[in-house]
C-alpha atoms as a PDB file:
ATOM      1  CA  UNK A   1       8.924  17.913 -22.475  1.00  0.00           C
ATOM      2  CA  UNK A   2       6.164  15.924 -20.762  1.00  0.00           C
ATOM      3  CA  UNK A   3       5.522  17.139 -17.253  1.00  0.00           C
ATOM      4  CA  UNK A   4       5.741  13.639 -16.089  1.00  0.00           C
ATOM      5  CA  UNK A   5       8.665  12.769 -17.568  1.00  0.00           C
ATOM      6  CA  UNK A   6      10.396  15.748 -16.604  1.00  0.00           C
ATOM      7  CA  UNK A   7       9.295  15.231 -13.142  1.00  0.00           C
ATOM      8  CA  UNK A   8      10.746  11.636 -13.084  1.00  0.00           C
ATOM      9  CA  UNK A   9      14.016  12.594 -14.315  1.00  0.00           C
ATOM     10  CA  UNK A  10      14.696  15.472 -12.160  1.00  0.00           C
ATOM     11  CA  UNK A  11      13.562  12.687  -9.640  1.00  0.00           C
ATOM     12  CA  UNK A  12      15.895  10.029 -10.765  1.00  0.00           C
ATOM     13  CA  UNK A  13      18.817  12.750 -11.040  1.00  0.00           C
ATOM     14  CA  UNK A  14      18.222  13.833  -7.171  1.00  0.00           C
ATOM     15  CA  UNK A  15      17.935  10.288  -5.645  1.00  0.00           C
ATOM     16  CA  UNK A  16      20.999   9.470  -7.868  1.00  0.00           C
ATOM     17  CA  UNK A  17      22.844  12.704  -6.178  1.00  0.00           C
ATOM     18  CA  UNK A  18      20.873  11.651  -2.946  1.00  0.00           C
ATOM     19  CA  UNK A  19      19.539  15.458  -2.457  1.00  0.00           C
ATOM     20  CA  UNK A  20      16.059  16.196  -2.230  1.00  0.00           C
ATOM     21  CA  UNK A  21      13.788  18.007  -4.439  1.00  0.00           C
ATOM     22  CA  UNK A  22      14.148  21.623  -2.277  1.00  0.00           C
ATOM     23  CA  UNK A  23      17.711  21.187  -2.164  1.00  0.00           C
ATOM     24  CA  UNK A  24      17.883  19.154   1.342  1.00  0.00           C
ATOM     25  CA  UNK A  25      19.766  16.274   2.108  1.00  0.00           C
ATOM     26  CA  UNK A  26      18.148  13.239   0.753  1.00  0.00           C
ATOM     27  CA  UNK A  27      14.795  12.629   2.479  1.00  0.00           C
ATOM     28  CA  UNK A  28      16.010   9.204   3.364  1.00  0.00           C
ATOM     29  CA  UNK A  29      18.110   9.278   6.665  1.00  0.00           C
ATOM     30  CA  UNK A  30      20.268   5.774   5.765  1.00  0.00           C
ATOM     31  CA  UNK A  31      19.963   2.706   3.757  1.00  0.00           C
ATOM     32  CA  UNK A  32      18.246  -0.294   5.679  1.00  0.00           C
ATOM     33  CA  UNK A  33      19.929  -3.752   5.672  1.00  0.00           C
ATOM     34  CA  UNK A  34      17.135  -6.223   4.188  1.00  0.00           C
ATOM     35  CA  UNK A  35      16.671  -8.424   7.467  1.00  0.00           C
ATOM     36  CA  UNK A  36      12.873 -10.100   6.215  1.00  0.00           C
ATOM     37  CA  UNK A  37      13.074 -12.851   8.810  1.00  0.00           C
ATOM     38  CA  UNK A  38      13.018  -9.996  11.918  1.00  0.00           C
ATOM     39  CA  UNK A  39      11.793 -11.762  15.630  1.00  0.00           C
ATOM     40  CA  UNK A  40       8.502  -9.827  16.106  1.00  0.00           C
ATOM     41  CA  UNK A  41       8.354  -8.348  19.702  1.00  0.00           C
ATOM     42  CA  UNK A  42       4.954  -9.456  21.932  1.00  0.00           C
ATOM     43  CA  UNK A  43       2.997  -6.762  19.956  1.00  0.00           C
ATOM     44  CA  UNK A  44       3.698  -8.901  16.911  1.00  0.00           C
ATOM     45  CA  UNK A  45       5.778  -5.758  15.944  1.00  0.00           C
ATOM     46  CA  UNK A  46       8.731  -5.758  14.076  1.00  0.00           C
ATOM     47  CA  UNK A  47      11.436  -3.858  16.538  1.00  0.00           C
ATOM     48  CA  UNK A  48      12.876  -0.311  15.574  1.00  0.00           C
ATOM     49  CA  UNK A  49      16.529  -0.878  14.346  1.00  0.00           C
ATOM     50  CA  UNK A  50      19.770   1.488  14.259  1.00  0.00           C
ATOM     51  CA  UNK A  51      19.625   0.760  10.001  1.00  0.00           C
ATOM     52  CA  UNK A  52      15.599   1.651   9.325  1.00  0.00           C
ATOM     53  CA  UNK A  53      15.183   4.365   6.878  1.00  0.00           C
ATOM     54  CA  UNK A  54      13.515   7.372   8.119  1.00  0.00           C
ATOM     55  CA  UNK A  55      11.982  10.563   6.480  1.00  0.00           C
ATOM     56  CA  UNK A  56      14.206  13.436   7.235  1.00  0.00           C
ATOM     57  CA  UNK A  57      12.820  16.066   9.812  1.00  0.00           C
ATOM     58  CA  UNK A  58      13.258  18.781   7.002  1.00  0.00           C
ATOM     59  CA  UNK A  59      10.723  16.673   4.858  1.00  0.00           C
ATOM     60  CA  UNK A  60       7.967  16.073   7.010  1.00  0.00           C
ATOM     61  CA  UNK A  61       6.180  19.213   6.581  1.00  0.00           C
ATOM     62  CA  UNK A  62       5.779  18.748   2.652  1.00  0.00           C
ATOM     63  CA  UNK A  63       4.868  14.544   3.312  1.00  0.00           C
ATOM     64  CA  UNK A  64       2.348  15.699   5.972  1.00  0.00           C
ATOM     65  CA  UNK A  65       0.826  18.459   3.083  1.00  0.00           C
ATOM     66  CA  UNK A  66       0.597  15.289   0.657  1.00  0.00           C
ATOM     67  CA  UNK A  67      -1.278  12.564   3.627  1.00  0.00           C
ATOM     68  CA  UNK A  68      -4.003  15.265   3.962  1.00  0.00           C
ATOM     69  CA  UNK A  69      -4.256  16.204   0.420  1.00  0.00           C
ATOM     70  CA  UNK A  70      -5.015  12.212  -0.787  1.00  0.00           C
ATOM     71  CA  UNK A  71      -7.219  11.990   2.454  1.00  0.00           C
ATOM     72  CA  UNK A  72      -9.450  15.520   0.984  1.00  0.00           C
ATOM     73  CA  UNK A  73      -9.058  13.339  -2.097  1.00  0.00           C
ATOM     74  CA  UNK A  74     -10.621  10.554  -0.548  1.00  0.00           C
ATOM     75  CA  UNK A  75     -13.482  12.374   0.947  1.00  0.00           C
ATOM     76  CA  UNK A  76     -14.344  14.046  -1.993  1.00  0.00           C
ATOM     77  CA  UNK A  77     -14.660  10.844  -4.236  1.00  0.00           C
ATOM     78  CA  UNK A  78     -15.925   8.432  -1.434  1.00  0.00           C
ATOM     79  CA  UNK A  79     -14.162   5.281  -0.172  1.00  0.00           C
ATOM     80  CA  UNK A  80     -14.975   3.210  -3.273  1.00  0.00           C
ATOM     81  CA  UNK A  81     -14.212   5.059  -5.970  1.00  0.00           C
ATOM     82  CA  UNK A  82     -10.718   6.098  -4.396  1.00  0.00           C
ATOM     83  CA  UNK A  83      -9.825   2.285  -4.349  1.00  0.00           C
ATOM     84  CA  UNK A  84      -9.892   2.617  -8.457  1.00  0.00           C
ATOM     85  CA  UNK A  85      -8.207   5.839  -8.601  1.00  0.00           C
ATOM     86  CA  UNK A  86      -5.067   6.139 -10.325  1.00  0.00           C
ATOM     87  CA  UNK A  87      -2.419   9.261  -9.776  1.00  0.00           C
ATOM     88  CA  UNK A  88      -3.562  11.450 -12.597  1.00  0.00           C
ATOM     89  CA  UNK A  89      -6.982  11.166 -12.156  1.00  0.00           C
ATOM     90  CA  UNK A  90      -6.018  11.874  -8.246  1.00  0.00           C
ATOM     91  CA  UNK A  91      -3.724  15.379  -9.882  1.00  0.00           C
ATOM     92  CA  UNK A  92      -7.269  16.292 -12.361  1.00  0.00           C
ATOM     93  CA  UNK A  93      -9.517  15.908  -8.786  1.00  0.00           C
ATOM     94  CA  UNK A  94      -7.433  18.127  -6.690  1.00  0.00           C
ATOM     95  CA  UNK A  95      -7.129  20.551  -9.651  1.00  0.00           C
ATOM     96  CA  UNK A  96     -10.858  21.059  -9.960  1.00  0.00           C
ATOM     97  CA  UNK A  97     -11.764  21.051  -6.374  1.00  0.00           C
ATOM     98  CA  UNK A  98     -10.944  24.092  -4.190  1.00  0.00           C
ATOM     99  CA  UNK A  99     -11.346  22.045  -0.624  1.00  0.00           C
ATOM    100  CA  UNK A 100      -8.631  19.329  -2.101  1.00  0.00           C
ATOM    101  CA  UNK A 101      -6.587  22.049  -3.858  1.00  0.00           C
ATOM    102  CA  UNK A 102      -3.798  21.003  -6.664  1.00  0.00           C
ATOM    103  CA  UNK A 103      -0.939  19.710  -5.509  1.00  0.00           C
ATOM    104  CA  UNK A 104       2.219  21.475  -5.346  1.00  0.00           C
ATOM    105  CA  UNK A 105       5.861  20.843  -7.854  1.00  0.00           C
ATOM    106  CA  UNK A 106       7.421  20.258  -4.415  1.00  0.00           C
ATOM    107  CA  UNK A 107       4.488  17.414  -3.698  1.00  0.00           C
ATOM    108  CA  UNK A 108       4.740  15.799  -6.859  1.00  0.00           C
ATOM    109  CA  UNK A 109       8.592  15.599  -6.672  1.00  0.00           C
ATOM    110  CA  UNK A 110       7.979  14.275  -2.971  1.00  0.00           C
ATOM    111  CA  UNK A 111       5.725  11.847  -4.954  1.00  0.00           C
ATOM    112  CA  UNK A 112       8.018  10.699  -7.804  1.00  0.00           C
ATOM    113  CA  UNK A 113      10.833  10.218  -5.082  1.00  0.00           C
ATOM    114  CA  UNK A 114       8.637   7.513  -3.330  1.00  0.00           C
ATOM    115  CA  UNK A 115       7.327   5.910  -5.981  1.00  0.00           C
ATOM    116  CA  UNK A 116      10.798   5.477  -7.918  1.00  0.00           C
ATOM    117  CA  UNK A 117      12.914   4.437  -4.846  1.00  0.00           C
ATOM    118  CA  UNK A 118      13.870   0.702  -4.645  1.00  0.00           C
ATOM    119  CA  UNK A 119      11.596  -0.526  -2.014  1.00  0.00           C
ATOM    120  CA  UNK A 120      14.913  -3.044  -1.104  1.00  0.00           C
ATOM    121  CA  UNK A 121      16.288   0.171   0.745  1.00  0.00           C
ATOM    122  CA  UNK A 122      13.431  -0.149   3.295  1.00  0.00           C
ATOM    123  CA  UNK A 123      13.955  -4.052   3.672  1.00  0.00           C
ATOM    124  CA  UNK A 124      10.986  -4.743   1.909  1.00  0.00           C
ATOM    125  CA  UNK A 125      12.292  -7.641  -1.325  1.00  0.00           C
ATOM    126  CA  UNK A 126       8.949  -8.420  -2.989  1.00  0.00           C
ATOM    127  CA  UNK A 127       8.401  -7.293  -6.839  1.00  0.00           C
ATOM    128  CA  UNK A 128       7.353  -4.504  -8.404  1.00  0.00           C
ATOM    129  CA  UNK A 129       3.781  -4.771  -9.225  1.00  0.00           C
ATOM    130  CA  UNK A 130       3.141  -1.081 -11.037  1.00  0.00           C
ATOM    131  CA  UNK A 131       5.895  -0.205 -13.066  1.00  0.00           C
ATOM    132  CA  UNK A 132       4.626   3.733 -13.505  1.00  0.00           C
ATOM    133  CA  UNK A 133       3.277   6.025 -11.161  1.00  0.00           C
ATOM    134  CA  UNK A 134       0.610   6.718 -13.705  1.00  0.00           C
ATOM    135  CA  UNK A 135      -0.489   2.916 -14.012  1.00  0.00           C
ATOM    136  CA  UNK A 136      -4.088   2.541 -13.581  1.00  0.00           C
ATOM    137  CA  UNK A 137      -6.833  -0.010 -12.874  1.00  0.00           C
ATOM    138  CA  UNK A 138      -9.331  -0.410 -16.079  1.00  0.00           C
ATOM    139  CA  UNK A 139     -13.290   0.238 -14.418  1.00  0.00           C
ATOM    140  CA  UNK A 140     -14.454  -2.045 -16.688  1.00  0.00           C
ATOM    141  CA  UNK A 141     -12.022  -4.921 -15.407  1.00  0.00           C
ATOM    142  CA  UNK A 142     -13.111  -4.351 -11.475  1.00  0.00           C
ATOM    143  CA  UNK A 143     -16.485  -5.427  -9.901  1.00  0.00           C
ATOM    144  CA  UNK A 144     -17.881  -4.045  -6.519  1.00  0.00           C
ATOM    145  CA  UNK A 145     -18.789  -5.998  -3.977  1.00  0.00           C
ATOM    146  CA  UNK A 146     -22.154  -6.067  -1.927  1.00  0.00           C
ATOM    147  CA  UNK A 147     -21.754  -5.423   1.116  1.00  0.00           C
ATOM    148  CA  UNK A 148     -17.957  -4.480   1.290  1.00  0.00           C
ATOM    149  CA  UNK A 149     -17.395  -1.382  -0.356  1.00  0.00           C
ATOM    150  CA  UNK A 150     -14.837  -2.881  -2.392  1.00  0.00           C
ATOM    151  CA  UNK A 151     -13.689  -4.106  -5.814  1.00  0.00           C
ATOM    152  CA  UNK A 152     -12.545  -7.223  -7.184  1.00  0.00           C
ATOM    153  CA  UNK A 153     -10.656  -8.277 -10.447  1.00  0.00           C
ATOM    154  CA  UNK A 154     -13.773 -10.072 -12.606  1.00  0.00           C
ATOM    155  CA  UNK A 155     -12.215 -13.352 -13.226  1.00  0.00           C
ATOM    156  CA  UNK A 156      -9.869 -15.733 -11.097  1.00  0.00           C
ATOM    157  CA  UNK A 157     -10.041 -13.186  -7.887  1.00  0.00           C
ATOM    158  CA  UNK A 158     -13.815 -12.387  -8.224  1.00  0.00           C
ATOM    159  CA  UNK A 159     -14.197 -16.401  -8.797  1.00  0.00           C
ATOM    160  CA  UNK A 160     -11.897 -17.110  -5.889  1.00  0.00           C
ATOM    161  CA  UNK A 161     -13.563 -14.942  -3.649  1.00  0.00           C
ATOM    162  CA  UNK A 162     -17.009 -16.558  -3.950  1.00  0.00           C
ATOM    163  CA  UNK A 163     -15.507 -19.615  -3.885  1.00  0.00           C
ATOM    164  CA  UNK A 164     -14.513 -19.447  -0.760  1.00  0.00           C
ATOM    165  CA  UNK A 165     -18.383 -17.662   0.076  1.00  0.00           C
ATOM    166  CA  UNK A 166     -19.173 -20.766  -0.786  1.00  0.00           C
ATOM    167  CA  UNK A 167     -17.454 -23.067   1.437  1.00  0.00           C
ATOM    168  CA  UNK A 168     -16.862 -21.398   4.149  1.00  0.00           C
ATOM    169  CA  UNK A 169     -20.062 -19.080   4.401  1.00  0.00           C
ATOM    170  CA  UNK A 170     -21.489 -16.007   5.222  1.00  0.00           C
ATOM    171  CA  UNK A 171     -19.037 -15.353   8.353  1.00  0.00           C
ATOM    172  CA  UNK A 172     -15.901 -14.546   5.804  1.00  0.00           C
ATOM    173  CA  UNK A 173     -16.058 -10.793   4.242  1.00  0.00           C
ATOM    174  CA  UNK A 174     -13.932  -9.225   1.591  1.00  0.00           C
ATOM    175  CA  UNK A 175     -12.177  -6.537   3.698  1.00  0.00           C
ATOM    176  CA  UNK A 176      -9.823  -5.504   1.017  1.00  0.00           C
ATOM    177  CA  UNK A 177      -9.606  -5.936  -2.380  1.00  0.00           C
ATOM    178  CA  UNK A 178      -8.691  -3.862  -5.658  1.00  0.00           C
ATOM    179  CA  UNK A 179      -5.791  -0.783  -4.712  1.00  0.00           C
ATOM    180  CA  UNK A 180      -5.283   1.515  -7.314  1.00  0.00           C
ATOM    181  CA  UNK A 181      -2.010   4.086  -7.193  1.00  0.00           C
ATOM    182  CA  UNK A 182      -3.729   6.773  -5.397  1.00  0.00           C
ATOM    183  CA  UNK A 183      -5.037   4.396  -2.409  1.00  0.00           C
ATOM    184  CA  UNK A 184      -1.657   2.419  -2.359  1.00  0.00           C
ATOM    185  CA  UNK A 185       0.363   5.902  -2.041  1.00  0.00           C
ATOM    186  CA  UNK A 186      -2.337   6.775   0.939  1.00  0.00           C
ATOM    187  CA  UNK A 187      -2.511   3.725   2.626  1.00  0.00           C
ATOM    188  CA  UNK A 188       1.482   3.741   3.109  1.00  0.00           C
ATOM    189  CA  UNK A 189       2.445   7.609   3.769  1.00  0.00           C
ATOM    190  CA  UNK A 190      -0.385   6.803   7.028  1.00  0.00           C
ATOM    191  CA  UNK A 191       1.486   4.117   7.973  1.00  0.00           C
ATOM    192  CA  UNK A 192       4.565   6.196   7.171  1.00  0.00           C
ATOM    193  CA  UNK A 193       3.001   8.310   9.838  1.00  0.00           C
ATOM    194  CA  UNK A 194       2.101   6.186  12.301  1.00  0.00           C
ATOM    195  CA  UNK A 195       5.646   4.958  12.278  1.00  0.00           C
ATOM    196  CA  UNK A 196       7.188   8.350  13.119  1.00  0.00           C
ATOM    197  CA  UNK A 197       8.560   8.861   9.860  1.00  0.00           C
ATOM    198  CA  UNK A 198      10.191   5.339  10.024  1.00  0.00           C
ATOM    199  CA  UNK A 199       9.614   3.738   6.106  1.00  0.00           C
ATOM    200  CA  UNK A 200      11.104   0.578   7.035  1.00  0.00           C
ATOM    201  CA  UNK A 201       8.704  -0.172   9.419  1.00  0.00           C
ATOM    202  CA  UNK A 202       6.140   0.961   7.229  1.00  0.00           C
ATOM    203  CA  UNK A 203       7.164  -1.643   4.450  1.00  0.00           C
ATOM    204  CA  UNK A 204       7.473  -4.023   6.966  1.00  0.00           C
ATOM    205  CA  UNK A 205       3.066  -3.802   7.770  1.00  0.00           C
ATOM    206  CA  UNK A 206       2.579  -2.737   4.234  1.00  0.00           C
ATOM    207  CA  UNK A 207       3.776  -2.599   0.585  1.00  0.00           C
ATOM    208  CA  UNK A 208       5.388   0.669  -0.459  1.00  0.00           C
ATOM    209  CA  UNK A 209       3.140   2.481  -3.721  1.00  0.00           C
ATOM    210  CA  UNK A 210       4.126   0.064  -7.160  1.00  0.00           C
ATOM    211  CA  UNK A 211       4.823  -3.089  -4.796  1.00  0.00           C
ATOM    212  CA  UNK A 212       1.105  -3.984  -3.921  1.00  0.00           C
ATOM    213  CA  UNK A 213      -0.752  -7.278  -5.127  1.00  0.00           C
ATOM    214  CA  UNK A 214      -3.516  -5.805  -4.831  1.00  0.00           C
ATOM    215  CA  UNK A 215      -3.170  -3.858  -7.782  1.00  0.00           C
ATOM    216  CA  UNK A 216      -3.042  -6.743  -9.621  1.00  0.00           C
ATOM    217  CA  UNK A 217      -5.123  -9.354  -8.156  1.00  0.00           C
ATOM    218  CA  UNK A 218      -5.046 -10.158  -4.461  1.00  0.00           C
ATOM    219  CA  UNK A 219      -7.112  -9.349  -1.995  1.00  0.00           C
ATOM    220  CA  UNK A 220      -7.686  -9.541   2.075  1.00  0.00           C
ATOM    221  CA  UNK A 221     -10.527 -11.074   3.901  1.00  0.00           C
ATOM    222  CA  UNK A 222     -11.783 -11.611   7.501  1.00  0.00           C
ATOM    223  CA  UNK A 223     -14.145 -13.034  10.041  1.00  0.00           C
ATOM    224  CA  UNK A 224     -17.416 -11.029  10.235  1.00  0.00           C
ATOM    225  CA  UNK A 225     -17.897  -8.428  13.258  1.00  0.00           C
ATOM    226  CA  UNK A 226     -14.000  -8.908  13.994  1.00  0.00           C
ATOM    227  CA  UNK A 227     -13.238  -5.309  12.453  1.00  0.00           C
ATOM    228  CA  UNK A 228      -9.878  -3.930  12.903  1.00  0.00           C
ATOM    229  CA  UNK A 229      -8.901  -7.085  14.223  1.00  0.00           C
ATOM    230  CA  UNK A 230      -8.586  -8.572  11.369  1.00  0.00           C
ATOM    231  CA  UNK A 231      -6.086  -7.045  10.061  1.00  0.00           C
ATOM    232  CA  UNK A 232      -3.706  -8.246  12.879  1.00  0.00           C
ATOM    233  CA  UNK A 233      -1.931 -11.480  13.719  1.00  0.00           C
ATOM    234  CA  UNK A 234      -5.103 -12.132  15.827  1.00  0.00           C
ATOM    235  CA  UNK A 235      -6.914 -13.067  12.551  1.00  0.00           C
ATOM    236  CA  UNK A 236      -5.203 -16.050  12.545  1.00  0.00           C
ATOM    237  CA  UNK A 237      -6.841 -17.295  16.237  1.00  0.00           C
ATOM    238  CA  UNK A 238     -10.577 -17.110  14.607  1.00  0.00           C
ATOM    239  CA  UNK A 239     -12.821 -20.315  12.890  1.00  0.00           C
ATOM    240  CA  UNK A 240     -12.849 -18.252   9.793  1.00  0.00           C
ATOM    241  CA  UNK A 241      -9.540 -18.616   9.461  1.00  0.00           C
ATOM    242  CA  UNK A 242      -9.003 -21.812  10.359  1.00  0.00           C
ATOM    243  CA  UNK A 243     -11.593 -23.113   7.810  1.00  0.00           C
ATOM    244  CA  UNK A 244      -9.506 -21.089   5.125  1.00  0.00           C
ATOM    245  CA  UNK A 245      -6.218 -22.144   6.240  1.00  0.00           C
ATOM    246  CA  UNK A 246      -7.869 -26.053   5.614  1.00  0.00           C
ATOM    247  CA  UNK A 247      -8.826 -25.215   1.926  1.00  0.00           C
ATOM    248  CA  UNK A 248      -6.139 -26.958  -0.330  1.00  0.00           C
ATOM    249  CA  UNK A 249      -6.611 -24.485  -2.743  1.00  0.00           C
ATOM    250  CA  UNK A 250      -5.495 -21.043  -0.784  1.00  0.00           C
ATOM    251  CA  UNK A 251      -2.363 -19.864  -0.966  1.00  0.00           C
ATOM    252  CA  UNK A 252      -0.878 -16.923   1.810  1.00  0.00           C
ATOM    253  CA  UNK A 253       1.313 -13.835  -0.115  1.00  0.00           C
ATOM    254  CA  UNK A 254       2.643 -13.413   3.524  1.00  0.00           C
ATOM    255  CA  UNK A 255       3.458 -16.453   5.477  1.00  0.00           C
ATOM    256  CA  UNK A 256       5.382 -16.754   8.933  1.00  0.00           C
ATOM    257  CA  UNK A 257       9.188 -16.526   7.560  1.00  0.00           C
ATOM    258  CA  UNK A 258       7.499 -15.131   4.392  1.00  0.00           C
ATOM    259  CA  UNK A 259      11.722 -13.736   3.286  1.00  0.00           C
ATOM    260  CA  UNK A 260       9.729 -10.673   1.675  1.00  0.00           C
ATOM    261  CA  UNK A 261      10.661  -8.460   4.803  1.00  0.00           C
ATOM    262  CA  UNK A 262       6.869  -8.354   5.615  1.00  0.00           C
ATOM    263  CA  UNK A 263       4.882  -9.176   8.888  1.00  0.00           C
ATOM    264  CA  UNK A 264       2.910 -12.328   9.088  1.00  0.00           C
ATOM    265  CA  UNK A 265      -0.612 -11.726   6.930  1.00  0.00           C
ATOM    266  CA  UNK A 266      -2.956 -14.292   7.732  1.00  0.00           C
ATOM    267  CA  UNK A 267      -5.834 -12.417   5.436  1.00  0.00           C
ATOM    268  CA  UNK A 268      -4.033 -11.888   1.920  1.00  0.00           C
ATOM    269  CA  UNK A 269      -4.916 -14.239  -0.391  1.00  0.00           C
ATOM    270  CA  UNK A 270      -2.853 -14.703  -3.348  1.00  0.00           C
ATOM    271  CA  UNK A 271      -4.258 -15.098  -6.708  1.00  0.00           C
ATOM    272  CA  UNK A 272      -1.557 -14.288  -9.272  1.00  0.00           C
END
């Protein structure tokens, strides 16, 4: 049998008996009740509640061995490249590298179990976007751009990107734009961190691996000089984003009230 497919069914069979891979209680603590119109606290924080889903205490050891494995991954193939990289070419790269080292059966269950639970148990109601952990981004579909360090779709995002250059000028930057599986997987187990092992509040700032638009099309931009900023609620408060807000063509993936079960995003654009 295929290691991947034997992976995902001894993966399916343990959510389905709700044990983890090492024979642990299932790494998630409780189901979360889907509440995706949550009062934000003066942080512009969606609150901790009794029903979030939360990585076991028993788990975090191997979910903290898989963070800093993608993040060697990440250094080793530079910022850019890891936006493109899908999860086998991410299992090859820490196979041939000593300093990222391959990653272990009880990491790639970890993995499977992520990917394959029904981002509804965290709250979070948008679709599926990758239906296979191995899904990949095609190089030859993606164009880098100057100046950002990251990739667009060629076609209706790369189009709708400049045209928006174009009318509102050199102050708006791409900040975000193509996510492969490997950077999707990393950008949520950090925020999975950050949390305290809460996932719901994680899916609440950011779409679990397989949910992301931006594997498909959308991308984030911002107000020149604003940095970090712009990837908080304060976005909204700058000209750049007034000026896009006033462009009849733009559509948000995230407004206020958005029923997804995800914070207000005043930089995702939506393009499919």
């Amino acid at each position: 049998m295929d290691r991947r497919v034997f992976l995902k069914t001894c993966a399916l069979f343990l959510l389905a008996k709700g044990v983890s891979a090492n024979g642990n209680i299932r790494f998630l603590e409780a189901p979360a009740k889907a509440s995706p119109n949550v009062e934000l606290d003066a942080n512009h924080q969606r609150p901790t509640a009794s029903g979030d889903v939360r990585l076991l205490d028993a788990d975090k050891p191997i979910f903290q061995s898989v963070l800093s494995r993608f993040s060697r991954i990440q250094a080793t193939v530079g910022y850019g490249n890891f936006c493109l990289l899908g999860f086998d070419e991410s299992l090859k790269i820490a196979r041939s590298y000593p300093r990222v080292g391959r990653f272990t059966q009880r990491e790639l269950a970890f993995l499977e179990k992520v990917f394959h639970t029904d981002a509804r148990t965290y709250g979070f109601l948008g679709n599926k976007t990758f239906n296979k952990l191995t899904d990949t981004v095609a190089a030859s579909t993606a164009k880098k751009i100057p100046g950002t360090g990251n990739y667009l779709f060629k076609g209706r995002s790369q189009t709708l990107y400049q045209r928006i250059k174009k009318d509102i000028g050199d102050q708006v930057v791409l900040t975000a734009g193509i996510r492969g599986m490997a950077k999707q997987i990393y950008l949520f187990l950090g925020k999975v961190s950050r949390t305290d092992g809460n996932l719901s509040l994680a899916a609440h700032a950011l779409a679990p691996p397989g949910y992301s638009y931006h594997g498909v099309g959308d991308f984030d931009v911002g107000q020149v000089g604003f940095g970090v900023a712009n990837f908080t609620e304060r976005f909204s408060q700058t000209r750049v984003y007034q000026k896009i807000s006033q462009l009849d063509y733009i559509v948000f993936r995230y407004p206020r009230r958005n029923g997804v079960g995800v914070q207000f995003e005043p930089w995702h654009i939506q393009v499919v």
